[in-house]
Protein backbone atom coordinates (compact mmCIF):
# COMPACT_ATOMS: atom_id res chain seq x y z
CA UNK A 1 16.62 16.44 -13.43
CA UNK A 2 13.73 15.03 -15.04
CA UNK A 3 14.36 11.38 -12.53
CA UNK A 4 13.70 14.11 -9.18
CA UNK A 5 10.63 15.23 -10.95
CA UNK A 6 9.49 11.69 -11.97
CA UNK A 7 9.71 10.99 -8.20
CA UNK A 8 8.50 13.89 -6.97
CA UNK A 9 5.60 12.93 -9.10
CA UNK A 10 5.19 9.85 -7.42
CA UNK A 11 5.93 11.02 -3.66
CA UNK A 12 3.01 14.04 -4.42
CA UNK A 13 0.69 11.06 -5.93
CA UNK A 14 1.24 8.99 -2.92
CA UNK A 15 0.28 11.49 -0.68
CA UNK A 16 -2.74 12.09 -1.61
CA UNK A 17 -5.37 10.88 1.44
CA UNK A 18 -8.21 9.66 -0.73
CA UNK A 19 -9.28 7.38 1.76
CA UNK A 20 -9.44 10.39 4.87
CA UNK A 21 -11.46 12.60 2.18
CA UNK A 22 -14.14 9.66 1.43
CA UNK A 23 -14.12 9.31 5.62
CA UNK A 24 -14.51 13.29 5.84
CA UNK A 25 -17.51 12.81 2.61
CA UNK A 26 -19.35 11.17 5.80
CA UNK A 27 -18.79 13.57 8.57
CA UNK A 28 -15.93 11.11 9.61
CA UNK A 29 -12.20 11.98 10.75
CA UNK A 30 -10.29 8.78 10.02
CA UNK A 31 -7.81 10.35 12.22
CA UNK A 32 -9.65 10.03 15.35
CA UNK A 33 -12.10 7.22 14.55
CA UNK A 34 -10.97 3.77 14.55
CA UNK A 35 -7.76 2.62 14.30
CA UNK A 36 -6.34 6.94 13.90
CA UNK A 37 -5.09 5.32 10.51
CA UNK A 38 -5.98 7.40 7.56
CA UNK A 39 -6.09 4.64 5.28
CA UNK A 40 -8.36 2.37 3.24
CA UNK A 41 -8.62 -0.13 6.09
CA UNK A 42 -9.84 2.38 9.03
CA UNK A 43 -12.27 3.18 6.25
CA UNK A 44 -13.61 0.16 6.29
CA UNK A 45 -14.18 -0.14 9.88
CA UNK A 46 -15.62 3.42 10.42
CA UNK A 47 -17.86 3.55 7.22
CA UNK A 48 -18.65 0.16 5.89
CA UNK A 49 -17.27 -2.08 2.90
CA UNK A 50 -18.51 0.26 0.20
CA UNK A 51 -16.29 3.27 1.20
CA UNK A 52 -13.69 0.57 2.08
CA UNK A 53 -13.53 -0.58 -1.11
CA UNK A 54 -13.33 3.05 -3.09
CA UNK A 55 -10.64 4.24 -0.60
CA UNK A 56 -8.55 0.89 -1.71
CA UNK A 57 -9.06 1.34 -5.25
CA UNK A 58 -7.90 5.23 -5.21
CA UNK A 59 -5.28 3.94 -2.45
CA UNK A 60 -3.94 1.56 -5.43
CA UNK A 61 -4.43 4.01 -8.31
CA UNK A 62 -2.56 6.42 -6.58
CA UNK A 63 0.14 3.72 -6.22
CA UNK A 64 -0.04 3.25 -9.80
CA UNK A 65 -0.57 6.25 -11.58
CA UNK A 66 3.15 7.79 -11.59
CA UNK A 67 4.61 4.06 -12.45
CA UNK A 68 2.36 4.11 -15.02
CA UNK A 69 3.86 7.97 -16.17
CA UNK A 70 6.93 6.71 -15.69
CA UNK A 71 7.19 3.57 -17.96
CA UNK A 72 5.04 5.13 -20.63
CA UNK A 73 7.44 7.95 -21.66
CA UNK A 74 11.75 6.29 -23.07
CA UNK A 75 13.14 6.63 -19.53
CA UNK A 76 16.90 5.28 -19.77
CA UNK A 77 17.43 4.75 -16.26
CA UNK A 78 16.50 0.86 -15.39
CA UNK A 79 16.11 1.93 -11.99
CA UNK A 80 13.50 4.98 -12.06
CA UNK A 81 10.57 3.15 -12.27
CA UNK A 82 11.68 1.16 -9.04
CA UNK A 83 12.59 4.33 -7.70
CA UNK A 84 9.23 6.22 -8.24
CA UNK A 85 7.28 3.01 -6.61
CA UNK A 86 9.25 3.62 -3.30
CA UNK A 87 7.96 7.40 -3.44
CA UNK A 88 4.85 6.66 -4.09
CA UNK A 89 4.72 4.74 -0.78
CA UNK A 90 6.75 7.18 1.06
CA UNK A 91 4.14 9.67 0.02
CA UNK A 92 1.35 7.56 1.46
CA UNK A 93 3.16 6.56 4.81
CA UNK A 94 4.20 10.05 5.30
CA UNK A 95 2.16 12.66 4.22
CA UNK A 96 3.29 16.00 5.00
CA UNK A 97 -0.89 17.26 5.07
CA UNK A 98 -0.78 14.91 8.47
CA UNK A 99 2.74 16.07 9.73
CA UNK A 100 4.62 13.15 7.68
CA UNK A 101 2.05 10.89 9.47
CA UNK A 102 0.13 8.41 6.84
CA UNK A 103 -1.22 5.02 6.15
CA UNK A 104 0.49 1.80 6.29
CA UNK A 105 1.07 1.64 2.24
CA UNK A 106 -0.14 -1.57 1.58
CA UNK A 107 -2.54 -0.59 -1.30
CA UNK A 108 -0.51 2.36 -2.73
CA UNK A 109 2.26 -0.63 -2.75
CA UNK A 110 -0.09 -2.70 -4.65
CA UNK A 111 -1.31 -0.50 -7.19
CA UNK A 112 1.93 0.51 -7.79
CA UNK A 113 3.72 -2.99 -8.07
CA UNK A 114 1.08 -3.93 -10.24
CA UNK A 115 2.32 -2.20 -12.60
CA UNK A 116 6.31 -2.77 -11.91
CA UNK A 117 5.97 -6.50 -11.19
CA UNK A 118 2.97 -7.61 -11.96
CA UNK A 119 3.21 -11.63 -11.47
CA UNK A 120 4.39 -11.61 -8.08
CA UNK A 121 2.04 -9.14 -7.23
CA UNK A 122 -1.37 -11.18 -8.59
CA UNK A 123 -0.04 -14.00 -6.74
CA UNK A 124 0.38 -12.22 -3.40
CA UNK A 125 -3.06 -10.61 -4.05
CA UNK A 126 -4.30 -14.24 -4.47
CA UNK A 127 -2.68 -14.91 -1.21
CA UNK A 128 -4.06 -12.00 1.02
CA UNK A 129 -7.48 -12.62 -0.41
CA UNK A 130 -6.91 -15.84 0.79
CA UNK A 131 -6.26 -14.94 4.05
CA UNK A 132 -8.81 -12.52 4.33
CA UNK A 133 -11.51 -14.99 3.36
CA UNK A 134 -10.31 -17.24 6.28
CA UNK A 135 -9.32 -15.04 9.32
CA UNK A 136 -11.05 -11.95 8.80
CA UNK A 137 -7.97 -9.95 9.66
CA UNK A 138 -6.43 -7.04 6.57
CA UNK A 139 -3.32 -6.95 8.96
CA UNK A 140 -2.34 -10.65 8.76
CA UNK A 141 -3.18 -10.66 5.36
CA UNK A 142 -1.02 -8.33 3.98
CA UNK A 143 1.90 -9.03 6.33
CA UNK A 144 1.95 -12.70 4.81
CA UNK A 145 1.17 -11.79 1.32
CA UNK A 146 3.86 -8.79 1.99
CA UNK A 147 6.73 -11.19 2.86
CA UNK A 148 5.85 -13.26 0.28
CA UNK A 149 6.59 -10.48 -2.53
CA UNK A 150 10.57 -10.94 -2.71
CA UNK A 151 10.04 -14.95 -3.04
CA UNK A 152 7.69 -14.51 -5.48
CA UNK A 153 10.12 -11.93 -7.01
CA UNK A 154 12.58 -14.77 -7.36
CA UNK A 155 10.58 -17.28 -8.38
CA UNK A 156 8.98 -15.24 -11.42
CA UNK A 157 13.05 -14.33 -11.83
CA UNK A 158 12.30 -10.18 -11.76
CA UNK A 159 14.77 -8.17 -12.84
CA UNK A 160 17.76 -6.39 -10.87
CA UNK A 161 15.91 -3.18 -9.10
CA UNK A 162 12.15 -4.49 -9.33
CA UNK A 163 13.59 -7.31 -7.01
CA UNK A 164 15.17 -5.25 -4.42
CA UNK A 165 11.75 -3.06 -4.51
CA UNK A 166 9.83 -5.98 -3.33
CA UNK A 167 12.45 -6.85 -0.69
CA UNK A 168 12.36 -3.14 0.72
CA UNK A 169 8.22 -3.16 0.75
CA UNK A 170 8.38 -6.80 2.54
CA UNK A 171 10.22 -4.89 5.15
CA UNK A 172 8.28 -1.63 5.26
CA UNK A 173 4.70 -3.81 5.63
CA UNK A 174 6.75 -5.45 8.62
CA UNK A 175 7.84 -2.41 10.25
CA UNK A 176 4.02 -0.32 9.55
CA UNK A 177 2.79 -3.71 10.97
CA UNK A 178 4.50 -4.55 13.81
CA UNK A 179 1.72 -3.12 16.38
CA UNK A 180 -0.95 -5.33 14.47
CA UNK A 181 1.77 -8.53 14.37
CA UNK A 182 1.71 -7.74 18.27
CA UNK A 183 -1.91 -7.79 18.72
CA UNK A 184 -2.56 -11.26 16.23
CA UNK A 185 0.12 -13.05 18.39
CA UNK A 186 -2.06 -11.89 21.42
CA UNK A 187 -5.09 -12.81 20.04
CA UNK A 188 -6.50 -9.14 20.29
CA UNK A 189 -6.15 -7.84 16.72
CA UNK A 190 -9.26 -6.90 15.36
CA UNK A 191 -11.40 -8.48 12.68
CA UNK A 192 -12.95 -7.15 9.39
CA UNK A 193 -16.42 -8.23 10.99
CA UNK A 194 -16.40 -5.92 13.89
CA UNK A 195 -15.98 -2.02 14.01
């Protein structure tokens, strides 16, 4: 009983649209502004780095938070942390205040595989800032530094369920990002410079 509430913990955390309320702090819908994404990056094109940046720190805090819970209280299953890092995400890419419609849940994933996996998880950081700094573009990014996460898994040698966690965000950033992976093949995906 108390692993459904741990991850109901984490799927409630998750959910939480911090970014949407910062966007709605300036008269701003994320929802119909921008990319329709209420998340941390449609923040940043609709009302500048500064919000940006707050919505991807509460984005990630919210990620972290019920890990955090989790691995601070003698939890005998190996696998509940793992477990309560998927919710989190879930909670962010489908949040039942939007009709199960959310963000993309790359910084909830970070925030909260900080915590679970934390070397793999600087490095891919490293990488997307990378990234960033040369081609302007969040989605490209984190789709790299997202499918780098179960190699980095491996090479770090992560445990059992912490490994498989990385594999199944790899995937999910691929799937939320396959619309964006469309447009940089194309040449039309847009850039951090320009709203």
């Amino acid at each position: 009983m108390d692993s459904v509430l741990y991850i109901l913990l984490g799927f409630i955390c998750g959910s939480v649209p911090f970014s949407w309320l910062l966007g709605k702090l300036k008269g701003i819908d994320l929802r119909e502004h921008g990319s329709g994404n209420p998340g941390a990056t449609n923040l940043l094109r609709t009302s500048g780095t500064a919000m940006g940046v707050a919505g991807l720190l509460l984005d990630a805090a919210k990620g972290a938070a019920p890990v955090l819970v989790v691995t601070s209280f003698s939890v005998t299953a190996d696998w509940l942390p793992s477990a309560v890092v998927i919710a989190a995400v879930c909670g962010h890419v489908f949040m039942p205040w939007f009709g199960f419609k959310g963000g993309k849940g790359v910084a909830t994933a970070l925030g909260a595989l900080l915590v679970l996996s934390t070397y793999p998880v600087l490095c891919a950081l490293g990488l997307f800032i990378l990234l960033l700094a040369l081609f302007k573009m969040v989605s490209l990014g984190s789709v790299i530094a997202g499918i780098s996460l179960p190699f980095l898994g491996m090479y770090f040698k992560e445990p059992m369920y912490p490994e498989i966690v990385l594999g199944i965000i790899a995937l999910a950033i691929l799937v939320t990002h396959r619309t964006n992976i469309r447009r940089i093949f194309s040449g039309t995906e847009r850039k951090i410079s320009k709203k």
